[in-house]
C-alpha atoms as a PDB file:
ATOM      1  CA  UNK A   1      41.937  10.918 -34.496  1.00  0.00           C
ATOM      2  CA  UNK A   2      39.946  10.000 -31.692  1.00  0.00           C
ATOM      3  CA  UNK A   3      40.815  11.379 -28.309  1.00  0.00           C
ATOM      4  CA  UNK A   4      41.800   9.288 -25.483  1.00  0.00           C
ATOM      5  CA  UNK A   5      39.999   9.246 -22.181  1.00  0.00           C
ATOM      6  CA  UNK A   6      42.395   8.941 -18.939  1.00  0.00           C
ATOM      7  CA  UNK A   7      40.420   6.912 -15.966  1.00  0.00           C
ATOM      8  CA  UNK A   8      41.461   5.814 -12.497  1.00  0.00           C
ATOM      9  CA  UNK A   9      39.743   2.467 -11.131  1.00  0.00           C
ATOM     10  CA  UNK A  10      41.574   1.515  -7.778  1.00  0.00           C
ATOM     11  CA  UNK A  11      44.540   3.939  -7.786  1.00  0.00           C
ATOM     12  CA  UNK A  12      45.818   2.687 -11.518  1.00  0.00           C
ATOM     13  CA  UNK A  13      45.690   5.184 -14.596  1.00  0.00           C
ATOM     14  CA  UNK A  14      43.532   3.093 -17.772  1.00  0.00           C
ATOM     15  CA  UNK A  15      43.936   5.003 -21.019  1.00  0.00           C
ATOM     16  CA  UNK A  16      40.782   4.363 -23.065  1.00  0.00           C
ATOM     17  CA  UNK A  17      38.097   5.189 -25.783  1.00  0.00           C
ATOM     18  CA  UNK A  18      34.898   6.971 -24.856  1.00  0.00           C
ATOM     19  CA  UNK A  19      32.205   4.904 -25.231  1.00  0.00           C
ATOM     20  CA  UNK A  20      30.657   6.540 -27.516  1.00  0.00           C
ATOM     21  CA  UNK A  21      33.590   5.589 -30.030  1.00  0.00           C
ATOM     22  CA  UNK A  22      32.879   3.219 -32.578  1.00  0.00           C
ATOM     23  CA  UNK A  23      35.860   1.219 -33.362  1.00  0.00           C
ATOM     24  CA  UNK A  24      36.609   0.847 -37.304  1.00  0.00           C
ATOM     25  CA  UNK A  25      35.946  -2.645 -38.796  1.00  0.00           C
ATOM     26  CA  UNK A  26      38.643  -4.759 -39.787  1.00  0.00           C
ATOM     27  CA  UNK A  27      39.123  -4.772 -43.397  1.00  0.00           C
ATOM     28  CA  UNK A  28      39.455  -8.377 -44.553  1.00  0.00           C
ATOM     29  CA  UNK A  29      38.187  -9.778 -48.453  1.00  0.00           C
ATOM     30  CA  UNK A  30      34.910 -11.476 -48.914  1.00  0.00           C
ATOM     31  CA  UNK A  31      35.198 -14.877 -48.657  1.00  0.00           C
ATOM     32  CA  UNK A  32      33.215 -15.442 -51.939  1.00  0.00           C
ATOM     33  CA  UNK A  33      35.665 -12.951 -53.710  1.00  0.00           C
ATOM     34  CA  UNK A  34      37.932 -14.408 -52.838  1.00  0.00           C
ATOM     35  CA  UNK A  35      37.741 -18.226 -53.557  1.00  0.00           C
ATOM     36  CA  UNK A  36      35.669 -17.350 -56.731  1.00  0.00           C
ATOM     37  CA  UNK A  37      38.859 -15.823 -57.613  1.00  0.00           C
ATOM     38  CA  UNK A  38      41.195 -18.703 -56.977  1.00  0.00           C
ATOM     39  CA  UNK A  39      38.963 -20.549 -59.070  1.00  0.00           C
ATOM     40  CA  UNK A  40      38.688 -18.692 -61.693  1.00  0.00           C
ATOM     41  CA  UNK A  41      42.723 -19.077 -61.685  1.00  0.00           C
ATOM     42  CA  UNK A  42      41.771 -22.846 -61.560  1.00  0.00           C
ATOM     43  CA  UNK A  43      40.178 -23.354 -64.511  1.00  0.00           C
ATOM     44  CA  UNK A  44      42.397 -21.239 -66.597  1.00  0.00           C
ATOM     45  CA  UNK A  45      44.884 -23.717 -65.791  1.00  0.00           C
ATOM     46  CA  UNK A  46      43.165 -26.770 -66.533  1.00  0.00           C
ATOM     47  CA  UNK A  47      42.007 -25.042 -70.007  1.00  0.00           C
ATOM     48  CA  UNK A  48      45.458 -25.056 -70.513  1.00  0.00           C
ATOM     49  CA  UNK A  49      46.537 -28.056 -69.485  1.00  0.00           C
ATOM     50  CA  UNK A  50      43.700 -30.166 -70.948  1.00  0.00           C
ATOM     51  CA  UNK A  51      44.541 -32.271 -73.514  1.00  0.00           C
ATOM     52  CA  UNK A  52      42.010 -34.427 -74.529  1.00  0.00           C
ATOM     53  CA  UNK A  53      39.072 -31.956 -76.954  1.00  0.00           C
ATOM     54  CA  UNK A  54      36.521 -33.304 -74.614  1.00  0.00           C
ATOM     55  CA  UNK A  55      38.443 -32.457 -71.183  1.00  0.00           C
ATOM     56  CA  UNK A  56      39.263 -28.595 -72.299  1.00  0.00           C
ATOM     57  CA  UNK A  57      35.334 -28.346 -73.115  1.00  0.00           C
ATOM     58  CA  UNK A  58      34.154 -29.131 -69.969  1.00  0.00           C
ATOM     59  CA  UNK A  59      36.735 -26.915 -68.356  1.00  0.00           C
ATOM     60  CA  UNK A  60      36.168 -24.033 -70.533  1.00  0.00           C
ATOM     61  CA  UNK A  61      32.028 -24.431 -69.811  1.00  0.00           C
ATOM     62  CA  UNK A  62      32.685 -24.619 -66.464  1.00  0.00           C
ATOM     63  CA  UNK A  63      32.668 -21.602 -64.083  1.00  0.00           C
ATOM     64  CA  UNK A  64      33.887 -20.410 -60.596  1.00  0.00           C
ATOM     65  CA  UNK A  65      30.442 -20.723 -59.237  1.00  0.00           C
ATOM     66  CA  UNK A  66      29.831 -24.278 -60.351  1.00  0.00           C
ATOM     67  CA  UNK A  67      33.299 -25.156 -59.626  1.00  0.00           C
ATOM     68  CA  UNK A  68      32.625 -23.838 -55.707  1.00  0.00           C
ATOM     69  CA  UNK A  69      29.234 -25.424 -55.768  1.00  0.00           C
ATOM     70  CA  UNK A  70      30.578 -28.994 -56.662  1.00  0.00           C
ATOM     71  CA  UNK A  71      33.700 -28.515 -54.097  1.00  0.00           C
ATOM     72  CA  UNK A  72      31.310 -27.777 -51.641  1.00  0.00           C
ATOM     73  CA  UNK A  73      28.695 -30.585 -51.987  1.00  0.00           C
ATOM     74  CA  UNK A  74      31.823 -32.694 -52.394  1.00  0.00           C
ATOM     75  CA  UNK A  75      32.816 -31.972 -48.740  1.00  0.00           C
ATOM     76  CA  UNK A  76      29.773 -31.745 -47.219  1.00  0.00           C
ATOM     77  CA  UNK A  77      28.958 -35.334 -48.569  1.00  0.00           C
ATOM     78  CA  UNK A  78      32.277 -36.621 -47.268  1.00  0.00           C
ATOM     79  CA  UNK A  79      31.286 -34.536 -44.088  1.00  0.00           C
ATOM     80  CA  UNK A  80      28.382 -36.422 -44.020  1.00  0.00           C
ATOM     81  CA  UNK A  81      29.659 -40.161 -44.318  1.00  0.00           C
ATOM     82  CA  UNK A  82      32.123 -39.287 -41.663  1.00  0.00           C
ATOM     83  CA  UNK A  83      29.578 -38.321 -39.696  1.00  0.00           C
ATOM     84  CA  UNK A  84      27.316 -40.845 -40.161  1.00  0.00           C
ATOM     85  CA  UNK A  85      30.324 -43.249 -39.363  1.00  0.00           C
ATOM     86  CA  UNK A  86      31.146 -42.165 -36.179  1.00  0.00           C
ATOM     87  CA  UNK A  87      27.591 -41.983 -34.715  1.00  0.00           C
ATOM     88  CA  UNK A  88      27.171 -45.597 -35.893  1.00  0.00           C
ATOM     89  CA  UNK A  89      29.993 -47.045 -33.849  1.00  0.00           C
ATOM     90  CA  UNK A  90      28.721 -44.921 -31.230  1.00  0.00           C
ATOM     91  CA  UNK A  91      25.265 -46.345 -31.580  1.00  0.00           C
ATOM     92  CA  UNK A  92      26.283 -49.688 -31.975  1.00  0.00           C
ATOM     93  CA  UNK A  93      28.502 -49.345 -28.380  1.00  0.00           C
ATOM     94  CA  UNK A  94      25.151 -47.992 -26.952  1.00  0.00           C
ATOM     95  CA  UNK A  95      22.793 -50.883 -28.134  1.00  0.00           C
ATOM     96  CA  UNK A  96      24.904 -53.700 -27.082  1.00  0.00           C
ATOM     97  CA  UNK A  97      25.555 -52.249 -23.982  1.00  0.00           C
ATOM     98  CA  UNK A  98      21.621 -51.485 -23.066  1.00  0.00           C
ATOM     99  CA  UNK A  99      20.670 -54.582 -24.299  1.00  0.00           C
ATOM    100  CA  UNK A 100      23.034 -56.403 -22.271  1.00  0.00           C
ATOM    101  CA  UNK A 101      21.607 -54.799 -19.451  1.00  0.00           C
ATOM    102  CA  UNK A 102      17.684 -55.204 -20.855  1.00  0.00           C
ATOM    103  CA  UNK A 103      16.240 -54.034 -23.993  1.00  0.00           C
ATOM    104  CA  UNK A 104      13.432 -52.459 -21.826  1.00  0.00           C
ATOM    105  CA  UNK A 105      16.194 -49.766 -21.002  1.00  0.00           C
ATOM    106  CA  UNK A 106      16.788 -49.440 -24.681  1.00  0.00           C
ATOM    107  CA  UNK A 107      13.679 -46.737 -24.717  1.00  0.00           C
ATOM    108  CA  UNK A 108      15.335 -44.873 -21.745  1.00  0.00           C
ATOM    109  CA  UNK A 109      15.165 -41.145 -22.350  1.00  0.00           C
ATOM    110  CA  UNK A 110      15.254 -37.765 -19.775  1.00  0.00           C
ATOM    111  CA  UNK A 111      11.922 -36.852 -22.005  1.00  0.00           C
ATOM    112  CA  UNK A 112      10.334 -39.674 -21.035  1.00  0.00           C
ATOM    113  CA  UNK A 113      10.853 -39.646 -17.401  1.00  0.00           C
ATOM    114  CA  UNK A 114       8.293 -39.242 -15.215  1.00  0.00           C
ATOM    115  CA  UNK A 115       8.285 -36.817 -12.504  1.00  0.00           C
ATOM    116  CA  UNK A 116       5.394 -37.137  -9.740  1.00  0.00           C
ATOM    117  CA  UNK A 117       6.577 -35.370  -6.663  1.00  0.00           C
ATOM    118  CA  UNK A 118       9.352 -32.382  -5.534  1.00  0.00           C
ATOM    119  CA  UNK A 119      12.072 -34.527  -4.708  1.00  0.00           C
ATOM    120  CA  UNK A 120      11.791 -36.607  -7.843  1.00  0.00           C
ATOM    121  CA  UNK A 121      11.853 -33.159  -9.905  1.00  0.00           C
ATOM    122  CA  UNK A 122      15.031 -32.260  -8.194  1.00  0.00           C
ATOM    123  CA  UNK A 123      16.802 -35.276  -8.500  1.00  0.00           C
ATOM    124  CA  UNK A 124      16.163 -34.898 -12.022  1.00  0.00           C
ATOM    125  CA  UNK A 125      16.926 -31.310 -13.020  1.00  0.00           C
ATOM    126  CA  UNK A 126      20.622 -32.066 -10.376  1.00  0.00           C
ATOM    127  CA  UNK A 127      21.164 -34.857 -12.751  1.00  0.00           C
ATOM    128  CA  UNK A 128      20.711 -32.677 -16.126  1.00  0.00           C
ATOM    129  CA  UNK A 129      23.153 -30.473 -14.631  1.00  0.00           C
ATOM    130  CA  UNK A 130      25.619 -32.696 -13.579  1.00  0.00           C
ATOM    131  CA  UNK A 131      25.620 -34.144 -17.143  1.00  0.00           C
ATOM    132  CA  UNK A 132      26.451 -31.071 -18.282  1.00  0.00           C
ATOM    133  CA  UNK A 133      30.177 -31.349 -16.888  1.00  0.00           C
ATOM    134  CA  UNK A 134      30.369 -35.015 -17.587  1.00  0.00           C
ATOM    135  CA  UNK A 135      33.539 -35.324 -19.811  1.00  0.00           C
ATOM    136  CA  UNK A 136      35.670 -33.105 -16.619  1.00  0.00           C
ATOM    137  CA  UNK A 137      34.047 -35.106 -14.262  1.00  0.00           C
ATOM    138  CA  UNK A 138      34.786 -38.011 -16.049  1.00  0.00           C
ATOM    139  CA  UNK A 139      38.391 -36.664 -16.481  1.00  0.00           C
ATOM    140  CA  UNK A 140      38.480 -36.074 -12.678  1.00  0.00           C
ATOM    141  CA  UNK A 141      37.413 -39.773 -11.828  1.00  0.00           C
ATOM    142  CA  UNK A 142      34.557 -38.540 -10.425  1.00  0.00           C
ATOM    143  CA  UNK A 143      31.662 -41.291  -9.454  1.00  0.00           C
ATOM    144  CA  UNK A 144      28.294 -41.284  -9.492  1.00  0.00           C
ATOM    145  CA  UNK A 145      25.867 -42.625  -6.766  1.00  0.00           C
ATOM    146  CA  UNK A 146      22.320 -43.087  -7.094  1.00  0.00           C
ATOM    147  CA  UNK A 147      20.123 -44.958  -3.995  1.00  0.00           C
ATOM    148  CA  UNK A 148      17.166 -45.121  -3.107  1.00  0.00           C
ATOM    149  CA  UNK A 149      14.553 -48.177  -2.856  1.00  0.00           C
ATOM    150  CA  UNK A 150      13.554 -50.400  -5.919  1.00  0.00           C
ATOM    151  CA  UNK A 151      11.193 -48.874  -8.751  1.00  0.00           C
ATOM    152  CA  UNK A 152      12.305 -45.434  -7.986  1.00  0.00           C
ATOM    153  CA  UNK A 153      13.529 -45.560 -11.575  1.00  0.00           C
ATOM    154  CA  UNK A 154      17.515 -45.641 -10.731  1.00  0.00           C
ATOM    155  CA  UNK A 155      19.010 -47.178 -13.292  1.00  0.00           C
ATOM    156  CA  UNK A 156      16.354 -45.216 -16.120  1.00  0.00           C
ATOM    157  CA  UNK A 157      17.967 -42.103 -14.697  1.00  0.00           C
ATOM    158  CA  UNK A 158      21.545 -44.227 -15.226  1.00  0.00           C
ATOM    159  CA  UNK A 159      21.133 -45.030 -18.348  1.00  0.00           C
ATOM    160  CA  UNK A 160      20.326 -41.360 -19.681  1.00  0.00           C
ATOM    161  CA  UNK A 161      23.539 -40.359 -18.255  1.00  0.00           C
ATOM    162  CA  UNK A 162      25.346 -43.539 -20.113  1.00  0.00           C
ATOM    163  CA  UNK A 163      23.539 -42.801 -23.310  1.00  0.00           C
ATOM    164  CA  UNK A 164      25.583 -39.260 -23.136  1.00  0.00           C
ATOM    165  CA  UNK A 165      28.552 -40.540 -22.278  1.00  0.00           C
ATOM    166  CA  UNK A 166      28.408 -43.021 -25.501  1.00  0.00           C
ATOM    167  CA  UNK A 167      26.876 -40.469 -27.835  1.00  0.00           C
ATOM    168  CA  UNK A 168      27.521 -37.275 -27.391  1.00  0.00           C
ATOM    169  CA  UNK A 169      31.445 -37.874 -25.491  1.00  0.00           C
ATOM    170  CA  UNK A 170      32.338 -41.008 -27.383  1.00  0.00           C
ATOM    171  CA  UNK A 171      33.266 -42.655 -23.801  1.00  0.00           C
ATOM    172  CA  UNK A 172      33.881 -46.164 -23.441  1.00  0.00           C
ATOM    173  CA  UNK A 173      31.486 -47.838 -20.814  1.00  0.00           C
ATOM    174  CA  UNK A 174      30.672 -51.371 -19.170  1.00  0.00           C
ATOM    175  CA  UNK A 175      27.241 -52.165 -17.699  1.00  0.00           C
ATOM    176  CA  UNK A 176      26.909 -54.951 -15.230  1.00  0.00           C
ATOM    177  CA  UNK A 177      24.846 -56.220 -12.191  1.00  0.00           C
ATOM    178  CA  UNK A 178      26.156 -57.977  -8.894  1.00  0.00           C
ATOM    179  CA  UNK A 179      24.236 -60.924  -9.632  1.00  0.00           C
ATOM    180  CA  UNK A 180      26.264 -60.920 -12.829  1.00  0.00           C
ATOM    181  CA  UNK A 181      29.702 -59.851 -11.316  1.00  0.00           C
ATOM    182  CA  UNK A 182      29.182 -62.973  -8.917  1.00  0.00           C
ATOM    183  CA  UNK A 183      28.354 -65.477 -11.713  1.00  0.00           C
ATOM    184  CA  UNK A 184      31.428 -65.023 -13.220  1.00  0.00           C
ATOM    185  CA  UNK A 185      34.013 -64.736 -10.006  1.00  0.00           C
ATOM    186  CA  UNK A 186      32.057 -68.113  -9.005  1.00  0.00           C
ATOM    187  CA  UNK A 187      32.948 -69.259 -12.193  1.00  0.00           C
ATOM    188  CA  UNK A 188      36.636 -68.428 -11.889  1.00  0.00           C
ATOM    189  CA  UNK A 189      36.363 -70.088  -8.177  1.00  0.00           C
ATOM    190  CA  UNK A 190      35.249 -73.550  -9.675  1.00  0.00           C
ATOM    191  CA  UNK A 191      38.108 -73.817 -11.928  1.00  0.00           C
ATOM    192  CA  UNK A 192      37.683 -71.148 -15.004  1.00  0.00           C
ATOM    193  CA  UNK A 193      34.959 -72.605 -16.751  1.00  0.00           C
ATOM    194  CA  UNK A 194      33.447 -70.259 -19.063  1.00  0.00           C
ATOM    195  CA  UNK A 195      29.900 -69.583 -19.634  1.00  0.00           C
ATOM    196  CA  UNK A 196      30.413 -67.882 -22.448  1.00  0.00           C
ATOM    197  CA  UNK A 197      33.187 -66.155 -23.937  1.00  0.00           C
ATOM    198  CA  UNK A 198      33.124 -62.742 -21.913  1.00  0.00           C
ATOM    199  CA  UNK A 199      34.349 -64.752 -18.718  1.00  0.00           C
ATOM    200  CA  UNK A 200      38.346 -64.719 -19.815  1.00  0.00           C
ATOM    201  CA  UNK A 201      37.814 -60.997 -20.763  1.00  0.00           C
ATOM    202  CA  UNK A 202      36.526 -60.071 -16.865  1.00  0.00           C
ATOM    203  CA  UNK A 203      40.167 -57.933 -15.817  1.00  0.00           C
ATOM    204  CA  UNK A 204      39.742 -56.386 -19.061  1.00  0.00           C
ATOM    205  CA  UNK A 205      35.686 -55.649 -19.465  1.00  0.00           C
ATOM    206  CA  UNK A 206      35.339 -54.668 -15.977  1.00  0.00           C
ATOM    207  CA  UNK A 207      38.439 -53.977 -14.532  1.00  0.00           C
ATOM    208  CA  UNK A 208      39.709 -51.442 -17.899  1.00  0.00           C
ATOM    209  CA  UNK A 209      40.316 -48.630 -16.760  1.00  0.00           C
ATOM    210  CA  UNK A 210      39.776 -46.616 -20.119  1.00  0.00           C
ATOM    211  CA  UNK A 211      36.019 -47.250 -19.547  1.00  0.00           C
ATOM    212  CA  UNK A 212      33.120 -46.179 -17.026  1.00  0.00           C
ATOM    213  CA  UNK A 213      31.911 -49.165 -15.274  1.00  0.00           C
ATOM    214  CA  UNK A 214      28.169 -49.170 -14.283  1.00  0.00           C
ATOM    215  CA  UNK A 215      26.914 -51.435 -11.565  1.00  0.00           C
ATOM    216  CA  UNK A 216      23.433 -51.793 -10.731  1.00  0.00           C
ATOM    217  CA  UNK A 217      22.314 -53.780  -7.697  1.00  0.00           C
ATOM    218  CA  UNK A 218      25.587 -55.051  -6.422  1.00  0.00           C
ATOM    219  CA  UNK A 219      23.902 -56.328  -3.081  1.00  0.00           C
ATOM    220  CA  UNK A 220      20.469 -57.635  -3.127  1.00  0.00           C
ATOM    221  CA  UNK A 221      17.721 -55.613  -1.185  1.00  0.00           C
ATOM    222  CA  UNK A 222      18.039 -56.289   2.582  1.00  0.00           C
ATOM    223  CA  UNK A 223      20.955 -58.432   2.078  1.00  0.00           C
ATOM    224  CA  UNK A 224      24.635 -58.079   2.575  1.00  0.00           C
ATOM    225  CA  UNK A 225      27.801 -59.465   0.730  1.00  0.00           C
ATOM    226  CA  UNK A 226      29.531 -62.776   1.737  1.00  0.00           C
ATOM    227  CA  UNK A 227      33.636 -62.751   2.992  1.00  0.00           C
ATOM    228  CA  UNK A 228      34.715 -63.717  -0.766  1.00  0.00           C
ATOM    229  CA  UNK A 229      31.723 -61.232  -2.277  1.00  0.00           C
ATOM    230  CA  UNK A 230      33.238 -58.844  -0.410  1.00  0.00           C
ATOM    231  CA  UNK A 231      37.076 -59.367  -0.801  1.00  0.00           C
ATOM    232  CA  UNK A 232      36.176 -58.844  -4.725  1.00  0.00           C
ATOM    233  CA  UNK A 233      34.263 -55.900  -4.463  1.00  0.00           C
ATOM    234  CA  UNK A 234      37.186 -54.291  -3.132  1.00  0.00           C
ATOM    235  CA  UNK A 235      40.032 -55.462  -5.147  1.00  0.00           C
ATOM    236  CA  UNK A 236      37.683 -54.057  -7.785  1.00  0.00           C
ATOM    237  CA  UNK A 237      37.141 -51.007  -6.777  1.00  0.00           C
ATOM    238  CA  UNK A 238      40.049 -50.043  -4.425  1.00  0.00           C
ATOM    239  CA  UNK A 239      41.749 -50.917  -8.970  1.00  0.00           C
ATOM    240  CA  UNK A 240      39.507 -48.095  -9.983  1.00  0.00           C
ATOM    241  CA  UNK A 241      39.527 -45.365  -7.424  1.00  0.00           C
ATOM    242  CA  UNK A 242      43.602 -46.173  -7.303  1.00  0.00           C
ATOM    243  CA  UNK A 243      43.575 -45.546 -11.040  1.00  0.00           C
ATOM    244  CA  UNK A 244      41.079 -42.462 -10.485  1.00  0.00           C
ATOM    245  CA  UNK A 245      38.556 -44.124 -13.086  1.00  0.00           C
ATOM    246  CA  UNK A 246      34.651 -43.418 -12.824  1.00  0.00           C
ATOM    247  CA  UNK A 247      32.308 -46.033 -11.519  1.00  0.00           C
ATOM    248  CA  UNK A 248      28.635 -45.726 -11.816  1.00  0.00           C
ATOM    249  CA  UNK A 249      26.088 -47.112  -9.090  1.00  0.00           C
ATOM    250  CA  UNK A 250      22.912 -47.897  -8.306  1.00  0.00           C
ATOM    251  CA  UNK A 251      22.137 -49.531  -5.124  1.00  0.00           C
ATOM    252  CA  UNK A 252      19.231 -50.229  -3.199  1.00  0.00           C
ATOM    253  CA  UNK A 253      19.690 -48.609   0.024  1.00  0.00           C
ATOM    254  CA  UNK A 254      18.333 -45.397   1.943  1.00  0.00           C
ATOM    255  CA  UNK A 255      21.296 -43.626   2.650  1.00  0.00           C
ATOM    256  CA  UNK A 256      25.550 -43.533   3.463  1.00  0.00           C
ATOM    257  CA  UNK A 257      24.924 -45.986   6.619  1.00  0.00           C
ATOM    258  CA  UNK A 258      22.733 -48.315   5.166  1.00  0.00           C
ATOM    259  CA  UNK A 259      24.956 -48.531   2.018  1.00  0.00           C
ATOM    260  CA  UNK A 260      27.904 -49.147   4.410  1.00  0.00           C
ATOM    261  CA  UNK A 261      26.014 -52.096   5.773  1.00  0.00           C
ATOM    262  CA  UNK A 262      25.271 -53.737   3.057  1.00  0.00           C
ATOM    263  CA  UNK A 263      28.597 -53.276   1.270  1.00  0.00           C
ATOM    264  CA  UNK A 264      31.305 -52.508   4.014  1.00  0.00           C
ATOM    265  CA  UNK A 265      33.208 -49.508   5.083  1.00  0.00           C
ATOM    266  CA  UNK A 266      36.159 -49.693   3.080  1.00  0.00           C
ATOM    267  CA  UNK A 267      34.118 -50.086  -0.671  1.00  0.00           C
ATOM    268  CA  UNK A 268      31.724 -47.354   0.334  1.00  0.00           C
ATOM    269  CA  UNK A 269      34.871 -45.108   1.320  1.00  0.00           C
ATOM    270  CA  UNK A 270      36.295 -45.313  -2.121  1.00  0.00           C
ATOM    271  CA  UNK A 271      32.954 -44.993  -3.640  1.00  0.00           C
ATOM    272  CA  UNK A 272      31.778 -41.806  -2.144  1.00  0.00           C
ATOM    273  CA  UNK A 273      35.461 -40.255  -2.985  1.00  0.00           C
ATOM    274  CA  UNK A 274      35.244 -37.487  -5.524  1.00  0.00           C
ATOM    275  CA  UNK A 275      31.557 -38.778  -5.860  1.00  0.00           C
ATOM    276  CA  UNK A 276      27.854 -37.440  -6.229  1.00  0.00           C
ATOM    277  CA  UNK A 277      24.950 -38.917  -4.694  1.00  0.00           C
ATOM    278  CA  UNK A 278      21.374 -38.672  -5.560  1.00  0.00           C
ATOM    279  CA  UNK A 279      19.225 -40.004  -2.748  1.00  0.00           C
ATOM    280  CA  UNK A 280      15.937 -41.145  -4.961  1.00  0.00           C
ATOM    281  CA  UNK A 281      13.604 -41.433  -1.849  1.00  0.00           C
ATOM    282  CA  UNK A 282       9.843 -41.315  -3.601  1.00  0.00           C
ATOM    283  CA  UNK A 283       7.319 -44.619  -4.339  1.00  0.00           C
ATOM    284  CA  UNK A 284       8.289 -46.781  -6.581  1.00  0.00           C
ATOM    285  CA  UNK A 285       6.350 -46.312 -10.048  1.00  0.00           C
ATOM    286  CA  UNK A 286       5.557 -50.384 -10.426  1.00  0.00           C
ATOM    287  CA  UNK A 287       2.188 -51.015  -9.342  1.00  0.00           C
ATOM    288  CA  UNK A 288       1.065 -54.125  -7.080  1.00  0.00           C
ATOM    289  CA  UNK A 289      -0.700 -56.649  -8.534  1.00  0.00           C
ATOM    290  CA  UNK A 290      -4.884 -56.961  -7.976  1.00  0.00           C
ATOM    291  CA  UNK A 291      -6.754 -59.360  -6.948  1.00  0.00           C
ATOM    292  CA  UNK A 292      -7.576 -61.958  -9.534  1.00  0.00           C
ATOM    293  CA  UNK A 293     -11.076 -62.337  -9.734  1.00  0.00           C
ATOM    294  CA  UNK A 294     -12.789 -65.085  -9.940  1.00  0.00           C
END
């Protein structure tokens, strides 16, 4: 037997092994032994059983190796078309959702990012990381802030994180604009008529509080939002932060008093509560028209 070791780490006696002991495996039967076994017990029992001449031949050809090897495709097929199932409805949340937004996002990837200068890099590589706690931040309530000025590539940075929030979390997530969130409380001013039929579904597409709602733009650049803009912005989110729901922004602004500005004290308040902001200050990547030559 081996013999024990006594050791004192901060004034409390450990009994233990030297470490040159090598503790004995734990004795457990194969796997393959095992199961081959089983089916070997199997088939006896279906020899028995079988009545039909051409039922107890097949069982009495069989053996526990084909028996496994069937079992096992069997599984991994159904495996398979479970798989396959889920990742659809998962791909078919994504696609509607991006397209909504613009099918130019729909080719949105981190690999196809472009990173030009050191604060662009590190904007990217805090993202990555964040995403790699999203479903206990998203548990938490916590929001997510990107600004910076337009063409800085906000909402291709957004819509990586969205596409692993969909696919690889299964979470439920709404896309909009504030152009878009306008049209339709307009609409709901002037009496309710629809413009299509996601108008009597706002409280429950944007205002659910199972899902992630994304906004991009919800000010124009250099502008600011109107009394009733305004009053709705906040009933809207003031619902979400109460409910401790994530909301997902990008907004054209350069920083926490600019964005106040434009969208008021009280929104940005709830906003920036449990929230992470990216500041994407670099030049935009569109490129200014030449001259047109003539």
């Amino acid at each position: 037997m081996t013999q024990m070791v006594t050791q004192t780490v901060n004034g409390n006696r450990y009994r233990r092994q030297p470490a040159s002991t090598i503790p004995q495996p734990i004795q457990r039967p194969a796997f393959n032994d095992t199961w081959l076994a089983k089916a070997g017990e199997f088939i006896e029992r279906q020899v028995e059983q079988a009545k039909p001449e051409q039922e107890r031949e097949y069982w009495e050809r069989m053996t526990p190796e084909a028996l496994l090897r069937d079992q096992i495709e069997k599984c991994r097929r159904e495996d398979d078309r479970w798989f396959r199932h889920l990742y659809w409805k998962r791909w078919e949340r994504y696609d509607r959702i991006v397209e909504q937004r613009g099918k130019r996002y729909l080719g949105c990837r981190w690999a196809n990012y472009e990173t030009n200068t050191p604060e662009q890099l590190a904007v990217f590589n805090g993202l990555r990381v964040w995403c790699e706690t999203l479903p206990t931040r998203i548990k938490h309530g916590e929001n997510l802030i990107l600004v910076g000025p337009c063409g800085t590539g906000k909402d291709h940075l957004l819509t990586c994180v969205v596409r692993e929030a969909i696919l690889l979390h299964d979470f439920r997530c709404e896309w909009t604009t504030g152009p878009e969130l306008f049209k339709r409380w307009r609409n709901e001013f002037d009496g309710g008529t629809k413009l299509d039929p996601g108008d009597s579904q706002f409280a429950g597409r944007y205002g659910g509080l199972d899902s992630i709602l994304c906004i991009s733009d919800p000010v124009q650049p250099g502008g600011t939002l109107t009394q009733y803009q305004s009053e709705r912005m906040y009933a809207l989110v003031d619902k979400r932060w109460s409910q401790g729901v994530s909301t997902f922004l990008t907004v054209n602004a350069s920083g926490r008093d600019d964005l106040e500005q434009r969208l008021g004290v009280a929104i940005v308040d709830r906003l920036a509560d449990r929230a992470t902001t990216f500041a994407c200050n670099w030049p935009s990547y569109r490129k200014p028209l030449g001259k047109v030559s003539r």
